[in-house]
C-alpha atoms as a PDB file:
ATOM      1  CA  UNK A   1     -21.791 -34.879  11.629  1.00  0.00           C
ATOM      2  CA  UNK A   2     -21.547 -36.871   8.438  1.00  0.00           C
ATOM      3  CA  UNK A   3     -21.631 -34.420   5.773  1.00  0.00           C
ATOM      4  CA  UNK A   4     -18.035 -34.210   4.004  1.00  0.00           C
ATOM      5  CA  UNK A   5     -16.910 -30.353   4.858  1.00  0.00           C
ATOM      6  CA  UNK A   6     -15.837 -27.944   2.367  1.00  0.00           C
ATOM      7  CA  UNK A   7     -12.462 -26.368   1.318  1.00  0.00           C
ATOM      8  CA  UNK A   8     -12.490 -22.820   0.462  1.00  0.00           C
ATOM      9  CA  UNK A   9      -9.379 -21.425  -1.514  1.00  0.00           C
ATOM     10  CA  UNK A  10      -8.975 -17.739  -0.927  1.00  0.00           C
ATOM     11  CA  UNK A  11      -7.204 -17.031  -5.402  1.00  0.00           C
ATOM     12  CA  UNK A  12      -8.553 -13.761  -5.716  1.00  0.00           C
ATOM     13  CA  UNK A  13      -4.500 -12.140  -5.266  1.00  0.00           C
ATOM     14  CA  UNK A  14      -3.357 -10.463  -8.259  1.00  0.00           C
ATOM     15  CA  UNK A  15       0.178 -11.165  -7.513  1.00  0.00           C
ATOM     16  CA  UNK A  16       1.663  -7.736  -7.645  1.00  0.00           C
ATOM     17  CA  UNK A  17       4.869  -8.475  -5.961  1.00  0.00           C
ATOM     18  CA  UNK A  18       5.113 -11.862  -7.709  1.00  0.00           C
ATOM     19  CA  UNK A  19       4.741 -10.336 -11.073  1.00  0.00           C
ATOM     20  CA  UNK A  20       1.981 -12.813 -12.251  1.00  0.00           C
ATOM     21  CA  UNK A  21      -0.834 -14.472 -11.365  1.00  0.00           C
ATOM     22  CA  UNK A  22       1.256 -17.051  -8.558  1.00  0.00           C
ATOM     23  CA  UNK A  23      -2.065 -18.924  -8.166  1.00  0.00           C
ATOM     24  CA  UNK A  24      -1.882 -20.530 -12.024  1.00  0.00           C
ATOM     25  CA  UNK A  25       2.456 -21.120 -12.023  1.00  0.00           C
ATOM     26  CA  UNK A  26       3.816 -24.044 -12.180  1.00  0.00           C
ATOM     27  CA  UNK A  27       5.875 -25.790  -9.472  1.00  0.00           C
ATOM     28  CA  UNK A  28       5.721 -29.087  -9.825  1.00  0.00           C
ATOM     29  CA  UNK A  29       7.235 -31.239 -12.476  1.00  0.00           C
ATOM     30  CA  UNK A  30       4.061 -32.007 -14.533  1.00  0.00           C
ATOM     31  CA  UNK A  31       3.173 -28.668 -14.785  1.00  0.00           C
ATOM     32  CA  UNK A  32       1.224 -28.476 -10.906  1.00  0.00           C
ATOM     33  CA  UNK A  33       0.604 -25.551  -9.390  1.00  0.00           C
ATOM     34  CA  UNK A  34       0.669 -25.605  -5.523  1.00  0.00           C
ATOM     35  CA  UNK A  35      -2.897 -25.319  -5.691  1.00  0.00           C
ATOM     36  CA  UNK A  36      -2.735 -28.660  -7.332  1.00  0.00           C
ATOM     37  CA  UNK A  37      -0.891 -30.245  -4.318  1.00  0.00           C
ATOM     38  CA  UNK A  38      -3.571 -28.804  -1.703  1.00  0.00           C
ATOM     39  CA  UNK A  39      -6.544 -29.713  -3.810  1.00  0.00           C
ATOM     40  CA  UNK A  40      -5.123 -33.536  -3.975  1.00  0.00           C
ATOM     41  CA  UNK A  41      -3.949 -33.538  -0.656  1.00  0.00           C
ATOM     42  CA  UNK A  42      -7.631 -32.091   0.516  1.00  0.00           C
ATOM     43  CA  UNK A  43      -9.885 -34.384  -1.375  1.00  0.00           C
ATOM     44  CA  UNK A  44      -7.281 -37.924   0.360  1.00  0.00           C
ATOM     45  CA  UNK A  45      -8.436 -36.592   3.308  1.00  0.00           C
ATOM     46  CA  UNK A  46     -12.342 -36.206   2.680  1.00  0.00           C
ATOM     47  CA  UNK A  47     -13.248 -32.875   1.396  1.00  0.00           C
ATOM     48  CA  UNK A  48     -16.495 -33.116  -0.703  1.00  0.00           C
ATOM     49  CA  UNK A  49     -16.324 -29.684  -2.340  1.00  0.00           C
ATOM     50  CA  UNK A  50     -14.007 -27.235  -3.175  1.00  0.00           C
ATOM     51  CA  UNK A  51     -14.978 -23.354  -3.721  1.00  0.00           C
ATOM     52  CA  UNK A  52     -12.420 -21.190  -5.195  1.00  0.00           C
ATOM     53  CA  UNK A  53     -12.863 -17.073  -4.551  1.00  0.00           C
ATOM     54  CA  UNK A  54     -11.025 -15.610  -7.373  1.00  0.00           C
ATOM     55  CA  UNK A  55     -11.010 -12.728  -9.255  1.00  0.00           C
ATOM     56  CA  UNK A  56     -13.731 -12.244 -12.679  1.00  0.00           C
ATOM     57  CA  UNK A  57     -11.041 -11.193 -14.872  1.00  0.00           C
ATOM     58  CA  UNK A  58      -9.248 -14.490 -14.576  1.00  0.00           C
ATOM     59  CA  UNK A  59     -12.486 -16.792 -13.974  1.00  0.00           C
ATOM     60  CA  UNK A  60     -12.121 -18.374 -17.398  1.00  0.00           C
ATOM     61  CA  UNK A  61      -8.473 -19.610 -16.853  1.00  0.00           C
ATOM     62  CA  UNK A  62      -9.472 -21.318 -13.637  1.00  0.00           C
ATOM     63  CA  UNK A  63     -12.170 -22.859 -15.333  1.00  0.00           C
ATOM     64  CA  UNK A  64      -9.979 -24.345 -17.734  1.00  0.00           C
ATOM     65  CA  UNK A  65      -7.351 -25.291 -15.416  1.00  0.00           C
ATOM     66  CA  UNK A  66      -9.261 -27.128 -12.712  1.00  0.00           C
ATOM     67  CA  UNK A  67     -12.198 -28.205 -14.121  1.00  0.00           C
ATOM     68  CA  UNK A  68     -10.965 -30.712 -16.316  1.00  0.00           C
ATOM     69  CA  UNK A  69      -8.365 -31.911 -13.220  1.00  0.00           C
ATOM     70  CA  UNK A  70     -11.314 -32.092 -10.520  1.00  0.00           C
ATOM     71  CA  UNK A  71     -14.631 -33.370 -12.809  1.00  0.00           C
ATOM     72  CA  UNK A  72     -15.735 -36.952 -10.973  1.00  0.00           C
ATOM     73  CA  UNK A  73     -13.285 -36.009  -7.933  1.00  0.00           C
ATOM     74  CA  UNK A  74     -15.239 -33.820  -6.487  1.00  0.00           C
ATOM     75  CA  UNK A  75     -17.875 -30.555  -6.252  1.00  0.00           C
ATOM     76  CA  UNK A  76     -16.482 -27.446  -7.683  1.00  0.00           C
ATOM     77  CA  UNK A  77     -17.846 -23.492  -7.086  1.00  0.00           C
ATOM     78  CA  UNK A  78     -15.959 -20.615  -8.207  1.00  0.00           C
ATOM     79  CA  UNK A  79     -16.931 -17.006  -6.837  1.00  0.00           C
ATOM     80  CA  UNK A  80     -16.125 -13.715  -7.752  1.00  0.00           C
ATOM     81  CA  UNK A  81     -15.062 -11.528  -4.860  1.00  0.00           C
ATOM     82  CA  UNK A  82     -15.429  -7.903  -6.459  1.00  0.00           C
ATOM     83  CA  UNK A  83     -15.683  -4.606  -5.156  1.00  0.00           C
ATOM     84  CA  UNK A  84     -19.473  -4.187  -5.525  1.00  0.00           C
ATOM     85  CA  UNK A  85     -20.352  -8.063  -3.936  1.00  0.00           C
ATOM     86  CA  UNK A  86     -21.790  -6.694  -0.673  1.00  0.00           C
ATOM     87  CA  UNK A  87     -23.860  -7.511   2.359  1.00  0.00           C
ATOM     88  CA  UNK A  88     -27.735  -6.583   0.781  1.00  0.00           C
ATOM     89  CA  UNK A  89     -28.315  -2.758   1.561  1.00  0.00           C
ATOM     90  CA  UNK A  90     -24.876  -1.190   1.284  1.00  0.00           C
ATOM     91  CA  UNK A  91     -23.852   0.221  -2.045  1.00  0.00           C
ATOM     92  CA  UNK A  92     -20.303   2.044  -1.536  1.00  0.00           C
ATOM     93  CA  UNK A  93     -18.967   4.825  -3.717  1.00  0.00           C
ATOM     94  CA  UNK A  94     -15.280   4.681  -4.117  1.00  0.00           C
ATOM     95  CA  UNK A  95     -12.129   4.711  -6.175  1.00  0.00           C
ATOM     96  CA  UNK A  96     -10.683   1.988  -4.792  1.00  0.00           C
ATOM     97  CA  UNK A  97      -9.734  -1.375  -6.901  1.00  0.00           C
ATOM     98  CA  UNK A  98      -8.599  -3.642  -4.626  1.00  0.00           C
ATOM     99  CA  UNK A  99     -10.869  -6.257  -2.733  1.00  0.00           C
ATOM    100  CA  UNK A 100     -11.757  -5.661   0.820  1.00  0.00           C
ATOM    101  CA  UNK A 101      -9.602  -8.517   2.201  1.00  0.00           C
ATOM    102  CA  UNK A 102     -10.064 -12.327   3.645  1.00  0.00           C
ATOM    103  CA  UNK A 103     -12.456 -11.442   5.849  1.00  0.00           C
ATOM    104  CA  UNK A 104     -14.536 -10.585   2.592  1.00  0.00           C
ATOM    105  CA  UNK A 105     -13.068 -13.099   0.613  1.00  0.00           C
ATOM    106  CA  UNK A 106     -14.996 -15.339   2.995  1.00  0.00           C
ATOM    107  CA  UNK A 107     -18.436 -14.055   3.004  1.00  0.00           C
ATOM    108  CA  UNK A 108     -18.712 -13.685  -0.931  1.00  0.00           C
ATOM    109  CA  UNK A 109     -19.000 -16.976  -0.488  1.00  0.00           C
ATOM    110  CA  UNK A 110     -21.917 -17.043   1.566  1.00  0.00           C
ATOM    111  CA  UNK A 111     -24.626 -18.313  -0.718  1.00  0.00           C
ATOM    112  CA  UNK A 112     -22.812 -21.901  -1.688  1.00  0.00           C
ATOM    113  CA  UNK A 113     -21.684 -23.488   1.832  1.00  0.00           C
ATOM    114  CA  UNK A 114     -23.516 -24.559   3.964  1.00  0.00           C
ATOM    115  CA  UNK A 115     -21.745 -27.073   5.950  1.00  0.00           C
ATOM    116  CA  UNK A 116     -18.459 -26.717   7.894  1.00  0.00           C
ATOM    117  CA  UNK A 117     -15.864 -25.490   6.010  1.00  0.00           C
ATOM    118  CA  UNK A 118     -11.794 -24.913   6.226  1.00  0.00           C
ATOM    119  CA  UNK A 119      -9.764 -22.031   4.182  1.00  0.00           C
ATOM    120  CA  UNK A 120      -6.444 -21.762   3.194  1.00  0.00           C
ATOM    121  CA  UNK A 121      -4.392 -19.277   0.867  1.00  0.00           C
ATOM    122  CA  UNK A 122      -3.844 -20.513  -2.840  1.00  0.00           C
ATOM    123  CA  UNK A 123      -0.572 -19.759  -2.995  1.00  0.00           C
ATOM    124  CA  UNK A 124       0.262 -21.523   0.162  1.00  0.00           C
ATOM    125  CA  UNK A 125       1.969 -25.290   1.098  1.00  0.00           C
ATOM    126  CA  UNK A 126       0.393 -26.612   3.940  1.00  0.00           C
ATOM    127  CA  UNK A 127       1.388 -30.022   4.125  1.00  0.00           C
ATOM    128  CA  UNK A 128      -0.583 -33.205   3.313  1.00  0.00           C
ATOM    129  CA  UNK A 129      -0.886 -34.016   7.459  1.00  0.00           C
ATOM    130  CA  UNK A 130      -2.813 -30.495   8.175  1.00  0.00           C
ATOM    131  CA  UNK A 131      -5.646 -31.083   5.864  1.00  0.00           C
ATOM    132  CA  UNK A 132      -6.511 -34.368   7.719  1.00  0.00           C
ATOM    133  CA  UNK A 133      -6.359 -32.668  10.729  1.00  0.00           C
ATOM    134  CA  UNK A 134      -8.539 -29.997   9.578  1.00  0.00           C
ATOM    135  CA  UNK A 135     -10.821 -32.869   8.045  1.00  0.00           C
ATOM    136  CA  UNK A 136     -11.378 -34.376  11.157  1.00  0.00           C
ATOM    137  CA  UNK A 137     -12.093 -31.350  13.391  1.00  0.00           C
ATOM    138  CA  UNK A 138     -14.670 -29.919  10.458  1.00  0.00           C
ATOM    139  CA  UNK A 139     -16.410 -33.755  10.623  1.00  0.00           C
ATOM    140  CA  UNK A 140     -16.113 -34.672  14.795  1.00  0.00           C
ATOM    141  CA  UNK A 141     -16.795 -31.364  15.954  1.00  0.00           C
ATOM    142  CA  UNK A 142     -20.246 -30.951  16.831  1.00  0.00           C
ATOM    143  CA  UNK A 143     -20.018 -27.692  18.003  1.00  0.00           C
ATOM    144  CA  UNK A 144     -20.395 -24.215  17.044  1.00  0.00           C
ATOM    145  CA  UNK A 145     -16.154 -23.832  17.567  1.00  0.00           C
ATOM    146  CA  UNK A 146     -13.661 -22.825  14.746  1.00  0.00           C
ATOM    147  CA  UNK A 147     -10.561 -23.529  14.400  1.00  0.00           C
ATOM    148  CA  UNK A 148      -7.149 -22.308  13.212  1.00  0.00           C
ATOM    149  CA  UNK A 149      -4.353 -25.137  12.696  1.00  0.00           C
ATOM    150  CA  UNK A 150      -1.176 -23.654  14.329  1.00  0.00           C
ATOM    151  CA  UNK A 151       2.502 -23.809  12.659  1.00  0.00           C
ATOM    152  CA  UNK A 152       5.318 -24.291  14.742  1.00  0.00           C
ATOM    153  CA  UNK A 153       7.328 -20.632  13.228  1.00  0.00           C
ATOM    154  CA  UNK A 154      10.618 -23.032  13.281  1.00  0.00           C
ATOM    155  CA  UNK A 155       8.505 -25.098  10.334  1.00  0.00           C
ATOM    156  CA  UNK A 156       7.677 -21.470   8.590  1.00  0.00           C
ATOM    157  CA  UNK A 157      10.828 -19.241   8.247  1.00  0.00           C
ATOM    158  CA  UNK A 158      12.852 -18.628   5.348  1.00  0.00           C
ATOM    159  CA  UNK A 159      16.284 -19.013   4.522  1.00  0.00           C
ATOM    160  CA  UNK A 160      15.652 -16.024   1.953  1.00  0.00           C
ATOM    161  CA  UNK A 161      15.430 -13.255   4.494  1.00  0.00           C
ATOM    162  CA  UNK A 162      12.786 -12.371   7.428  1.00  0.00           C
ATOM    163  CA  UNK A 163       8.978 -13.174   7.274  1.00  0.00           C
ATOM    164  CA  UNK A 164       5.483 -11.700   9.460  1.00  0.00           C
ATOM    165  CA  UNK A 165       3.924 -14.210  10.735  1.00  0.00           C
ATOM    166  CA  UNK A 166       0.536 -14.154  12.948  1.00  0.00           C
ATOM    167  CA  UNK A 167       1.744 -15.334  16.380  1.00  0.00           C
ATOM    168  CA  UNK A 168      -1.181 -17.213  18.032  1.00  0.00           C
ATOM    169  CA  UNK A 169      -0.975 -16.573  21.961  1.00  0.00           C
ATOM    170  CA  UNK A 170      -2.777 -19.889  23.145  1.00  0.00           C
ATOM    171  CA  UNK A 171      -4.999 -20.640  26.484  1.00  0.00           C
ATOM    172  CA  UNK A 172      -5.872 -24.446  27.307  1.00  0.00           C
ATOM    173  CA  UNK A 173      -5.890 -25.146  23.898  1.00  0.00           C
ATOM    174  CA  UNK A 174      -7.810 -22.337  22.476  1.00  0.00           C
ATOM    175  CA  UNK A 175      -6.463 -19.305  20.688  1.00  0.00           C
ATOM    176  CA  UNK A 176      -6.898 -15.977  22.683  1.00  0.00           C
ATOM    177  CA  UNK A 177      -5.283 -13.635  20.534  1.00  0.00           C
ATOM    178  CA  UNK A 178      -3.095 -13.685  16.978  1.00  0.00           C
ATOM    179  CA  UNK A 179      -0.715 -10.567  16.816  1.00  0.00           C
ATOM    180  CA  UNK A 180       1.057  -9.803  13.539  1.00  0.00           C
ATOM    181  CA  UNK A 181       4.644  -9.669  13.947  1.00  0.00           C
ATOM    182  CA  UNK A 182       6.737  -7.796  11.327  1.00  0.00           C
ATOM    183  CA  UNK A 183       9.949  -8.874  10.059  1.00  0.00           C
ATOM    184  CA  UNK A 184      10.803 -12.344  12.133  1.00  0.00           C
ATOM    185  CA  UNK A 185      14.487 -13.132  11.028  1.00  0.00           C
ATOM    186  CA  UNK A 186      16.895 -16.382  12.750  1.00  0.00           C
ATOM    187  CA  UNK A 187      19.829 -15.378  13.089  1.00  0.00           C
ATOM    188  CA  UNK A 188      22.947 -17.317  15.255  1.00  0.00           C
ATOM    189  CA  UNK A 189      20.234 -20.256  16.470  1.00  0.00           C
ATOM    190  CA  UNK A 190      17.766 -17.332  17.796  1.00  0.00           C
ATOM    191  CA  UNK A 191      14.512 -16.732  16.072  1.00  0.00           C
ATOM    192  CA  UNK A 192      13.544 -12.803  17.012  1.00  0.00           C
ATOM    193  CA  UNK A 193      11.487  -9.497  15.596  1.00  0.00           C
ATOM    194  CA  UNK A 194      11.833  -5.944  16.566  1.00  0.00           C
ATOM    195  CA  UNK A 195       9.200  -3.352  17.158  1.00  0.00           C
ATOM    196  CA  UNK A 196       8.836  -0.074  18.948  1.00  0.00           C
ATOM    197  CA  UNK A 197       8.921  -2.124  22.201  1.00  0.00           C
ATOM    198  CA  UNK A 198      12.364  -3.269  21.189  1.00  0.00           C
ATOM    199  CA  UNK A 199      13.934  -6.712  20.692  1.00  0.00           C
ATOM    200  CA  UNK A 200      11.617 -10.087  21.065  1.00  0.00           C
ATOM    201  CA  UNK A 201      12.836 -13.430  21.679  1.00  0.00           C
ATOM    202  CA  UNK A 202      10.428 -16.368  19.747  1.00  0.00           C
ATOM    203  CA  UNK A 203      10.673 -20.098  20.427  1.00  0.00           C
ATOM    204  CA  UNK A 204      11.121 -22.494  17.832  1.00  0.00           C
ATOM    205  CA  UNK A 205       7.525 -24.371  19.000  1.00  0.00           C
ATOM    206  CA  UNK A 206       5.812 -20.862  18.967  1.00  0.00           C
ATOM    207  CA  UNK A 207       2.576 -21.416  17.134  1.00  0.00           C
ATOM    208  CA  UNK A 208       1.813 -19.343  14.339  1.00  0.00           C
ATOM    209  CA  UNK A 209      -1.428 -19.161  11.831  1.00  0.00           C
ATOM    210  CA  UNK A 210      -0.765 -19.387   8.258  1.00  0.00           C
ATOM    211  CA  UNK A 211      -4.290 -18.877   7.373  1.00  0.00           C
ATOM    212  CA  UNK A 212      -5.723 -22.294   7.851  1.00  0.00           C
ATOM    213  CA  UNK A 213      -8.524 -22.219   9.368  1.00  0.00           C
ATOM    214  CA  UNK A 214     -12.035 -24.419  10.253  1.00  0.00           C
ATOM    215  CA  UNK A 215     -15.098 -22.672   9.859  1.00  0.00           C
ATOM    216  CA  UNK A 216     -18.980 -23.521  10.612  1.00  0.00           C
ATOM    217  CA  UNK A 217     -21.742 -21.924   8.562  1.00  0.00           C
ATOM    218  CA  UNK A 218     -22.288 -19.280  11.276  1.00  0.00           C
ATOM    219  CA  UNK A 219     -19.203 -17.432  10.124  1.00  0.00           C
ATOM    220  CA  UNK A 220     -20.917 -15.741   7.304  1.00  0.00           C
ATOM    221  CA  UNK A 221     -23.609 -13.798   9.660  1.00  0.00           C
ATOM    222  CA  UNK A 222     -20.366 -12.733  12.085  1.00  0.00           C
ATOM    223  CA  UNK A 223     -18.691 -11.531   9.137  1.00  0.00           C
ATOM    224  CA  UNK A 224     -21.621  -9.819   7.360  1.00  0.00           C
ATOM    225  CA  UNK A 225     -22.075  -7.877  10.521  1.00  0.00           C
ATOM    226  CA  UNK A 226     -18.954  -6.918  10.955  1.00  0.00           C
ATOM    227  CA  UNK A 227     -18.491  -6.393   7.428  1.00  0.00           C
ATOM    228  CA  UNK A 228     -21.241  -3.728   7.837  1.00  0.00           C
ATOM    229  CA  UNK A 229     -19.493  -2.026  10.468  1.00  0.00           C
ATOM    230  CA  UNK A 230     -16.654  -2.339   8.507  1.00  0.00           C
ATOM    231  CA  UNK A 231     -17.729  -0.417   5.794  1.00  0.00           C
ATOM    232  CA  UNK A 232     -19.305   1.998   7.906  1.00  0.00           C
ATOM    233  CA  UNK A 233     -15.999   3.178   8.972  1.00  0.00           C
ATOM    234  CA  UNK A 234     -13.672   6.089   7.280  1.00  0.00           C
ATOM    235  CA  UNK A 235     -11.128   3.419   6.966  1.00  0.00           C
ATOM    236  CA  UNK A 236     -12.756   1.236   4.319  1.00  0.00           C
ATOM    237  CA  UNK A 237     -11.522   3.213   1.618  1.00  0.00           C
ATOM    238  CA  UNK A 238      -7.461   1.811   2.237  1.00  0.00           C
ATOM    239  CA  UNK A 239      -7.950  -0.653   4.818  1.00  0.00           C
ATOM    240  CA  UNK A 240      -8.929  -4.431   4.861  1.00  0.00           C
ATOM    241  CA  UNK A 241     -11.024  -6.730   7.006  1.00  0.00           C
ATOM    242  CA  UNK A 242      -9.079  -9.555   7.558  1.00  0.00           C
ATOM    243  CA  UNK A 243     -10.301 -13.186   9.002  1.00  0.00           C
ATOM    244  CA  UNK A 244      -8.151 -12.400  12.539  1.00  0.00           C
ATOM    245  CA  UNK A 245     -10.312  -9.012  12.943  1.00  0.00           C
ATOM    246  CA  UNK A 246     -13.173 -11.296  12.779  1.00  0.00           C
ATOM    247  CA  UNK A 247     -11.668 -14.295  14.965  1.00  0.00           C
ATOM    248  CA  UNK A 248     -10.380 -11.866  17.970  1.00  0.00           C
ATOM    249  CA  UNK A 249     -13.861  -9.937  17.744  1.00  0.00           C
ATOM    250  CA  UNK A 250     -15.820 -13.564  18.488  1.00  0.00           C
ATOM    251  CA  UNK A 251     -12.878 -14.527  20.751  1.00  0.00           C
ATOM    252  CA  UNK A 252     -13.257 -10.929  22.912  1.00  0.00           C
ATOM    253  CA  UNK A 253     -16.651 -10.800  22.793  1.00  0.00           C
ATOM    254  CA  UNK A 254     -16.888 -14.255  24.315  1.00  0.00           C
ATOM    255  CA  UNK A 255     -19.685 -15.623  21.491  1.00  0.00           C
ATOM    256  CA  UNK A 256     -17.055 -18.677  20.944  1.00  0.00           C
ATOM    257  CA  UNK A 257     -13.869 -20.741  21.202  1.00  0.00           C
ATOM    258  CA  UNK A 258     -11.698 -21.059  18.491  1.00  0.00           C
ATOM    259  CA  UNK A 259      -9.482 -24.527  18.526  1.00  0.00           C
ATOM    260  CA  UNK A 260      -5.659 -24.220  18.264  1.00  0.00           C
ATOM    261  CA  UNK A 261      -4.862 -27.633  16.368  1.00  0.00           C
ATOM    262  CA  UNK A 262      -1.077 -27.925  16.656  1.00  0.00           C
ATOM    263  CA  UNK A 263       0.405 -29.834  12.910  1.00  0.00           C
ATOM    264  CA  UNK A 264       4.322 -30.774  12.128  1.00  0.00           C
ATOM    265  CA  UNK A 265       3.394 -29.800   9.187  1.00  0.00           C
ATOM    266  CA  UNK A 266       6.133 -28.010   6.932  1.00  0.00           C
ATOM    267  CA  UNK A 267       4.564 -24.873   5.745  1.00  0.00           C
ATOM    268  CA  UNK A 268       5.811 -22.908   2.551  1.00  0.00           C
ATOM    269  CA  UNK A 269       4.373 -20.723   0.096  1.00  0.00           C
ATOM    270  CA  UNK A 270       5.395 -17.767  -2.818  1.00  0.00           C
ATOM    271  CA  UNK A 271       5.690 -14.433  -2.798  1.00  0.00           C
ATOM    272  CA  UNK A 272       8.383 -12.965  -4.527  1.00  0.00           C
ATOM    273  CA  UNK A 273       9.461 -14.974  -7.566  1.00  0.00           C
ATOM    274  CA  UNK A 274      12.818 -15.711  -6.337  1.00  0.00           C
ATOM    275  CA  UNK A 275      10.814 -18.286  -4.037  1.00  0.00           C
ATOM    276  CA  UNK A 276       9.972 -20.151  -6.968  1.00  0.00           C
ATOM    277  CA  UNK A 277      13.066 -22.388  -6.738  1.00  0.00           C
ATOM    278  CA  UNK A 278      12.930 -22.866  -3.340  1.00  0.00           C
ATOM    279  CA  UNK A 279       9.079 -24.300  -3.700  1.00  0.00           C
ATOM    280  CA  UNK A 280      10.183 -26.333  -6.761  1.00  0.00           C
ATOM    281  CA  UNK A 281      13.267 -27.781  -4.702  1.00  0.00           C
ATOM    282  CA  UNK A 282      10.490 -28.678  -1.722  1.00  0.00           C
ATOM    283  CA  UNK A 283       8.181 -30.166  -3.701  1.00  0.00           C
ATOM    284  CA  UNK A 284      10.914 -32.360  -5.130  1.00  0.00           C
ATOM    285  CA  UNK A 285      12.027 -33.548  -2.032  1.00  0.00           C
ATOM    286  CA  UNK A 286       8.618 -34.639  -1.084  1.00  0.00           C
ATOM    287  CA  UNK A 287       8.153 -36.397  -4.742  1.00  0.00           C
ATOM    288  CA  UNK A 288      11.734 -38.383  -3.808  1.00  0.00           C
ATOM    289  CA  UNK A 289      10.527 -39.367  -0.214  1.00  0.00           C
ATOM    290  CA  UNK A 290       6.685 -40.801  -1.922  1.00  0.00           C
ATOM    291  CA  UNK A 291       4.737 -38.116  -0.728  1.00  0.00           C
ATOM    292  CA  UNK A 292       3.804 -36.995  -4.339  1.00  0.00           C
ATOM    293  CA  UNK A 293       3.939 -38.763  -7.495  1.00  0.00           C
ATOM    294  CA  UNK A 294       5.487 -36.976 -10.671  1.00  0.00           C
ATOM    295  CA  UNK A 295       1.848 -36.213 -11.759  1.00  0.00           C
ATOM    296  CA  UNK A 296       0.310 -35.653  -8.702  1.00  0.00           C
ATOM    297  CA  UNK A 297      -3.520 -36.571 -10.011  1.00  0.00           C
ATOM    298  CA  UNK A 298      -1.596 -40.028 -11.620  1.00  0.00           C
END
């Protein structure tokens, strides 16, 4: 499998909680967004393509931003995921304004990959190591498998209060199940969430998915048909189909395996904006230690 694999950057967030669109901020000390960081630490490690699902209303500023930045580098898309972008057949009425989720955000872009692919968040850190472990499963693996590449949650927390996490319960090496846990706090050397079943005890090495994942073209038909399911629901109206809905229905339904790729990777992203200083003070530390340059595309 020769054929340099795709990166897919889920940018379509408006950023309520932020306050702004987090995707275009500035982090880094040129002016870099994080998206800068993963685009530059995706293309070092192979990528030939990069397809951004964002938002129409904010097409024009991505244009303006990346273009420039990726022209000569590498193959650029960008894809509109909007509410009426839909498997052919299905026209929905509804008052609704938000998108239909990741699992969506996925498919809309359907018509432009056609090679393996990975996905990550825009407004997410991965870590320059992850995407060249992603790179090499999407290239050596000849199968139909995914993959998701697992965090270890001592690598995700914050020191600004608790986080939910996906925790990824793993089975020689593949991922059985992800269950979202609410509200994962360390506290006195003890990393630990509560629910209705009470109090539960994590270890540091407990693998968690921050939305990384390794896809094959065959994704898009599993997620058009369960998109169509989806939508066939009464929930579709406030609810969202996610990428784990679609991962644990292949996973239960025994139509693949899905890889868990361990990285000691640091993960960190943005979601409020008094995480800004924390990402700026990260990506600083990497620029000091040669990770980065000042200008990370100098």
């Amino acid at each position: 499998m020769s054929k340099k694999p795709t990166l897919l950057v889920l940018a379509a967030g408006m950023g309520s909680r932020y306050g702004g669109l987090k995707q275009m901020d500035s982090f880094g000390p040129s002016g870099e967004t994080i998206i800068d960081y993963s685009l530059k630490d995706a293309i070092d490690a192979g990528f030939g393509k990069i397809v951004f699902i964002i938002r129409s209303s904010f097409k024009e500023a991505f244009v303006n931003k990346f273009d420039p930045i990726l022209k000569g580098k590498v193959e650029v898309e960008y894809i509109c995921q909007e509410m009426d972008v839909l498997p052919e057949g299905l026209k929905l009425e509804t008052d609704r304004t938000k998108p239909w989720g990741t699992g969506h955000a996925v498919w809309v872009a359907h018509n432009v990959i056609n090679e393996p692919f990975g996905v990550i968040n825009s407004d997410d850190f991965y870590g320059r190591a992850s995407y060249f472990q992603l790179a090499e499963f999407l290239t050596q693996d000849t199968s139909e498998n995914y993959a998701v590449i697992g965090y270890r949650m001592i690598n995700t927390l914050s020191e600004h209060g608790t986080v939910n996490r996906g925790v990824c319960e793993i089975e020689n090496g593949k991922l059985k199940s992800i269950k979202e846990c609410l509200k994962i706090g360390k506290t006195h050397e003890e990393i630990s969430y509560t629910d209705d079943l009470g109090k539960h005890v994590l270890t540091p090495d407990t693998l968690v998915s921050m939305n990384m994942w390794g896809f094959k073209p065959s994704f898009f038909q599993y997620s058009e048909d369960i998109l169509r399911g989806f939508f066939k629901s009464n929930g579709y109206e406030k609810d969202e189909l996610y990428i784990p809905t679609v991962v644990d229905y292949l996973i239960d339904n025994k139509i693949l395996d899905v890889l868990a790729i361990e990285t000691d990777a640091i993960w960190f992203g943005v979601t409020y904006p008094d995480d800004k200083e924390m990402v700026i003070e990260a990506l600083n530390k990497l620029i000091k230690q040669g990770v980065y340059s000042e200008n990370v595309w100098q």
